[in-house]
C-alpha atoms as a PDB file:
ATOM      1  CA  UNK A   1      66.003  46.882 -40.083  1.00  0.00           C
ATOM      2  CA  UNK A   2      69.387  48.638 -39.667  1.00  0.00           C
ATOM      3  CA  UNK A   3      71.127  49.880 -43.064  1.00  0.00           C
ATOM      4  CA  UNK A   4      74.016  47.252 -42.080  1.00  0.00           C
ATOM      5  CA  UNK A   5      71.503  44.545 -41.806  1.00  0.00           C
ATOM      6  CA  UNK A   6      69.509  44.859 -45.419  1.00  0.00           C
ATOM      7  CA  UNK A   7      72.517  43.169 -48.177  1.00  0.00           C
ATOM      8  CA  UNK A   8      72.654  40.184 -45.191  1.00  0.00           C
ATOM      9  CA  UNK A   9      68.663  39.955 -44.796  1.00  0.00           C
ATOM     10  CA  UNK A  10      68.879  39.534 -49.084  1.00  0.00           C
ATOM     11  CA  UNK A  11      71.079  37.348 -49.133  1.00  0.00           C
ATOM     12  CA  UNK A  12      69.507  35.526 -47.126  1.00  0.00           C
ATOM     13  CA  UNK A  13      66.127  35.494 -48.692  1.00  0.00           C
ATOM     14  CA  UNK A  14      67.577  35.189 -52.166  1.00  0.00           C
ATOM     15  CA  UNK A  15      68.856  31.879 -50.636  1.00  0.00           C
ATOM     16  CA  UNK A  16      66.168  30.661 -48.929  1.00  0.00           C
ATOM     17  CA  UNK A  17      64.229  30.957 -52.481  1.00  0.00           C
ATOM     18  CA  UNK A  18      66.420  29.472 -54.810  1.00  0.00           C
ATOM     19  CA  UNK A  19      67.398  26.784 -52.551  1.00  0.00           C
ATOM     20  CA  UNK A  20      64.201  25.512 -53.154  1.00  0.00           C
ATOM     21  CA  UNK A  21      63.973  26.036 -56.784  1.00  0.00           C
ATOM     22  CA  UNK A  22      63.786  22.763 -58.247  1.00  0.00           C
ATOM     23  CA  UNK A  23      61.354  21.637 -55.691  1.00  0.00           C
ATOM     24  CA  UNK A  24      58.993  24.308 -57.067  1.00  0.00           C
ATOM     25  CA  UNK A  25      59.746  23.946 -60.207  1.00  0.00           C
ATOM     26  CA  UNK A  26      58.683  19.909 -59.281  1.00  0.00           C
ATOM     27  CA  UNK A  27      55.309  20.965 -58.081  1.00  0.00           C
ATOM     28  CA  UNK A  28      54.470  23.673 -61.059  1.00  0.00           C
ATOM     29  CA  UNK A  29      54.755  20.589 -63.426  1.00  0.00           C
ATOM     30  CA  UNK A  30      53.004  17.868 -61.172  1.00  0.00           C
ATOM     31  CA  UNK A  31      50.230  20.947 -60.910  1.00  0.00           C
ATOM     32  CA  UNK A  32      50.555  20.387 -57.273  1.00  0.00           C
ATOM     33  CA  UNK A  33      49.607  24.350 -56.613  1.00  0.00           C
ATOM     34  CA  UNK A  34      46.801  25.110 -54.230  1.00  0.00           C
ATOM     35  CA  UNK A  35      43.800  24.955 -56.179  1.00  0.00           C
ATOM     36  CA  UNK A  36      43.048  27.641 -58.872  1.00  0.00           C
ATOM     37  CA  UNK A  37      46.939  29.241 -57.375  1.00  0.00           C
ATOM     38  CA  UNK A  38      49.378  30.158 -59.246  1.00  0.00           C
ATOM     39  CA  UNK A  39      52.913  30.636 -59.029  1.00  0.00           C
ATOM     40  CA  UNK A  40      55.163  34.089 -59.499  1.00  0.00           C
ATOM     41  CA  UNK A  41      58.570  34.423 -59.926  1.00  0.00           C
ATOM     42  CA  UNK A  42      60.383  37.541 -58.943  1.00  0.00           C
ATOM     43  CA  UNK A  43      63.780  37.899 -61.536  1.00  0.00           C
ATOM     44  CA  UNK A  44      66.497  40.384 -61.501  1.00  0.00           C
ATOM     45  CA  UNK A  45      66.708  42.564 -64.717  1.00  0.00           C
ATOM     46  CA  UNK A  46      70.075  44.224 -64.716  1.00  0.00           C
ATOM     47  CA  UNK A  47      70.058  48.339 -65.607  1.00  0.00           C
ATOM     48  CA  UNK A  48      72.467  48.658 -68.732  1.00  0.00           C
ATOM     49  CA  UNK A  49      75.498  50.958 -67.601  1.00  0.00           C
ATOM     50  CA  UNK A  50      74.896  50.666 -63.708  1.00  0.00           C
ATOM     51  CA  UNK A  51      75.280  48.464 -60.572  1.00  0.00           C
ATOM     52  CA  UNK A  52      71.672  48.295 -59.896  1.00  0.00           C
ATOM     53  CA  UNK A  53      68.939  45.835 -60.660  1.00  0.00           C
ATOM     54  CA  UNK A  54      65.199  45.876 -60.286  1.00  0.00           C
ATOM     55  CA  UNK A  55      63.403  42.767 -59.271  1.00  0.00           C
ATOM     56  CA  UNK A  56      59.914  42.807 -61.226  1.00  0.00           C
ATOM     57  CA  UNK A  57      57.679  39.795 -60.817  1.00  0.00           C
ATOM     58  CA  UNK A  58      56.405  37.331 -63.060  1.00  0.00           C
ATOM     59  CA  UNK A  59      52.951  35.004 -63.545  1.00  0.00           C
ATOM     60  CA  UNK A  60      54.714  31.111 -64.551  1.00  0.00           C
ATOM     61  CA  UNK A  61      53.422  30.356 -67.703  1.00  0.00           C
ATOM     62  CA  UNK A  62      55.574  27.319 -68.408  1.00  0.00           C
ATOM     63  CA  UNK A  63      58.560  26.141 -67.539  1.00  0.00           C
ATOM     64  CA  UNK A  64      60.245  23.909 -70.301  1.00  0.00           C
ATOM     65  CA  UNK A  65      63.717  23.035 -68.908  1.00  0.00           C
ATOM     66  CA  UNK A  66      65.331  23.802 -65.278  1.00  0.00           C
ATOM     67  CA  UNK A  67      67.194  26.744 -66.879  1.00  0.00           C
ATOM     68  CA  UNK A  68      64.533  28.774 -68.861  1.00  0.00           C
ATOM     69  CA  UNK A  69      60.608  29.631 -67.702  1.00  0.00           C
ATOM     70  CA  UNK A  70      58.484  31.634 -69.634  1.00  0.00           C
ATOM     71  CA  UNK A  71      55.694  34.036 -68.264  1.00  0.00           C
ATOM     72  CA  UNK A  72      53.578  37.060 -68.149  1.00  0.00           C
ATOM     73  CA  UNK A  73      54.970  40.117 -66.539  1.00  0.00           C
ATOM     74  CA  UNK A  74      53.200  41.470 -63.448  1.00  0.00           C
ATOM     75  CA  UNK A  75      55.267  44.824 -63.046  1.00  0.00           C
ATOM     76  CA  UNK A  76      56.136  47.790 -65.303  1.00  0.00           C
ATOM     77  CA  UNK A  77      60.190  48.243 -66.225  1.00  0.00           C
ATOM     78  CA  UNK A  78      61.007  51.733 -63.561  1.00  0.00           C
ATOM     79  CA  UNK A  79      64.137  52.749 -65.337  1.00  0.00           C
ATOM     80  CA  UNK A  80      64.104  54.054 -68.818  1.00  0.00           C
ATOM     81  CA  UNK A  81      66.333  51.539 -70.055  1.00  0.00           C
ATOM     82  CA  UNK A  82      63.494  48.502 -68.725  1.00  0.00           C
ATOM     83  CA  UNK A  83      60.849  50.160 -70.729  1.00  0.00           C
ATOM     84  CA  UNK A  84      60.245  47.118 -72.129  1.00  0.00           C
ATOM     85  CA  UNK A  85      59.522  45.596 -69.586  1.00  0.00           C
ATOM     86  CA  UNK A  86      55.053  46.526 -69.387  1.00  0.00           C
ATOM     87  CA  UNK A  87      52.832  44.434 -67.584  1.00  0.00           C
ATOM     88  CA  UNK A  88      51.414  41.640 -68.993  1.00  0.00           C
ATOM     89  CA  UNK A  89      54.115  41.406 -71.537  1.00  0.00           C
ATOM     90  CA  UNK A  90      55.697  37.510 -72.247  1.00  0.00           C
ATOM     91  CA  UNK A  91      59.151  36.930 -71.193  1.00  0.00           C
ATOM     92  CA  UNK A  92      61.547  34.477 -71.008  1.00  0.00           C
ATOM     93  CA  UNK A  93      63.225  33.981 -67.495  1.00  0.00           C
ATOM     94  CA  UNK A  94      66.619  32.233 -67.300  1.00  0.00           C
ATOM     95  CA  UNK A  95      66.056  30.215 -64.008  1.00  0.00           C
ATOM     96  CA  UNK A  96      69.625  31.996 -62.898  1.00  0.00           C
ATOM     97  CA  UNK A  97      67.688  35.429 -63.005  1.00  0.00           C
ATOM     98  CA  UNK A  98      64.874  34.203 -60.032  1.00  0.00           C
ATOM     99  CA  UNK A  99      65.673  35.391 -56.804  1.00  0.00           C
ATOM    100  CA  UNK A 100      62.413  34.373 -55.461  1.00  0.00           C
ATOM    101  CA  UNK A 101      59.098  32.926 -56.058  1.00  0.00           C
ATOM    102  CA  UNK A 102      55.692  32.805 -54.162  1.00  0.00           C
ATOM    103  CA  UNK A 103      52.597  30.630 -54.522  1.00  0.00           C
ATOM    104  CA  UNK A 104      49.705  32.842 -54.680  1.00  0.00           C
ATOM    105  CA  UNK A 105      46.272  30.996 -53.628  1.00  0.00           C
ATOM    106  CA  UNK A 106      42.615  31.519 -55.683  1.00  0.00           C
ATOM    107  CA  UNK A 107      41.967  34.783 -53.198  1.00  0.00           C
ATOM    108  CA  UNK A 108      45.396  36.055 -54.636  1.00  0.00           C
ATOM    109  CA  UNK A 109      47.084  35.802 -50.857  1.00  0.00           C
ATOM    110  CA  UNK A 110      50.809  34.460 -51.031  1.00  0.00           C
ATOM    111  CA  UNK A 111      50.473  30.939 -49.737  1.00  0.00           C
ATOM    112  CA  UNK A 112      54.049  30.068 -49.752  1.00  0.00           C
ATOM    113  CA  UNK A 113      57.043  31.829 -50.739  1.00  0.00           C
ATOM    114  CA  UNK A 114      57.993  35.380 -51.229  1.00  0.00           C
ATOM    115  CA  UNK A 115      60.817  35.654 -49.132  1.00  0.00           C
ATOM    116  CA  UNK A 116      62.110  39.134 -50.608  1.00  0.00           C
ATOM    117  CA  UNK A 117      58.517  40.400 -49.750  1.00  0.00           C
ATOM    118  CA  UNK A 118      59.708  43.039 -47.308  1.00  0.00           C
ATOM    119  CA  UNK A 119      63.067  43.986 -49.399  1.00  0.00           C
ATOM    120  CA  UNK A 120      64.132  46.641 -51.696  1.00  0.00           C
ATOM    121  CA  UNK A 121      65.561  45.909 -54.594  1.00  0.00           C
ATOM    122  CA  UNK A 122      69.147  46.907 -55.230  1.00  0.00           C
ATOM    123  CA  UNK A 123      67.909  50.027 -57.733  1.00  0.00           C
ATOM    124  CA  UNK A 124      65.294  51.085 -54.704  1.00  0.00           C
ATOM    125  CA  UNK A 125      68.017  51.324 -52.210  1.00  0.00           C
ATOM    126  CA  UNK A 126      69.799  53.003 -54.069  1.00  0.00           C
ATOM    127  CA  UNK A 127      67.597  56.064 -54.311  1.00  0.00           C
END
């Protein structure tokens, strides 16, 4: 994918997943996953003092209100400043933060979802 190409492609994605948000959100509480699936979130963590983001995902652990999930963290925090960020740790997502999600089936394939898949996050392209 051309250089000129990758912010449109995000966009794009980031889009196609949160346009679709509340109808996930929808089937997460009607526990109309795939049986024994799950569902991941991926969330943008800003990097204090910079431009960048990194986009580490999430395991849905509830999701109380259409603004605020909660969850297990699947990635570890890359920048020094995220070092809080550890896998497995709980967090609280804002809903605003998700630029994509993915359905992930009882052999841990993605079923559905995970339209920034193939995309670096703004902090990757950046180095």
């Amino acid at each position: 994918m051309a250089a000129s190409n990758v912010p449109l492609a995000r966009d794009q994605a980031i889009f196609a997943a949160r346009s679709r948000l509340a109808d996930i959100r929808r089937r997460f509480l009607g526990h109309d996953l795939p049986p024994l699936g799950s569902l991941i979130v991926r969330h943008q963590v800003a990097i204090p003092d910079g431009a960048e983001a990194e986009w580490p995902w999430a395991r849905v652990s509830s999701w109380p209100s259409p603004a605020l999930l909660r969850g297990r963290s699947l990635n570890d925090g890359a920048h020094p400043s995220l070092a809080h960020i550890r896998m497995g740790a709980l967090l609280r997502i804002p809903s605003a933060d998700i630029i994509d999600w993915a359905i992930i089936d009882a052999r841990g394939e993605i079923a559905e979802g995970a339209w920034t898949r193939g995309l670096r996050c703004p902090a990757d392209a950046a180095g």
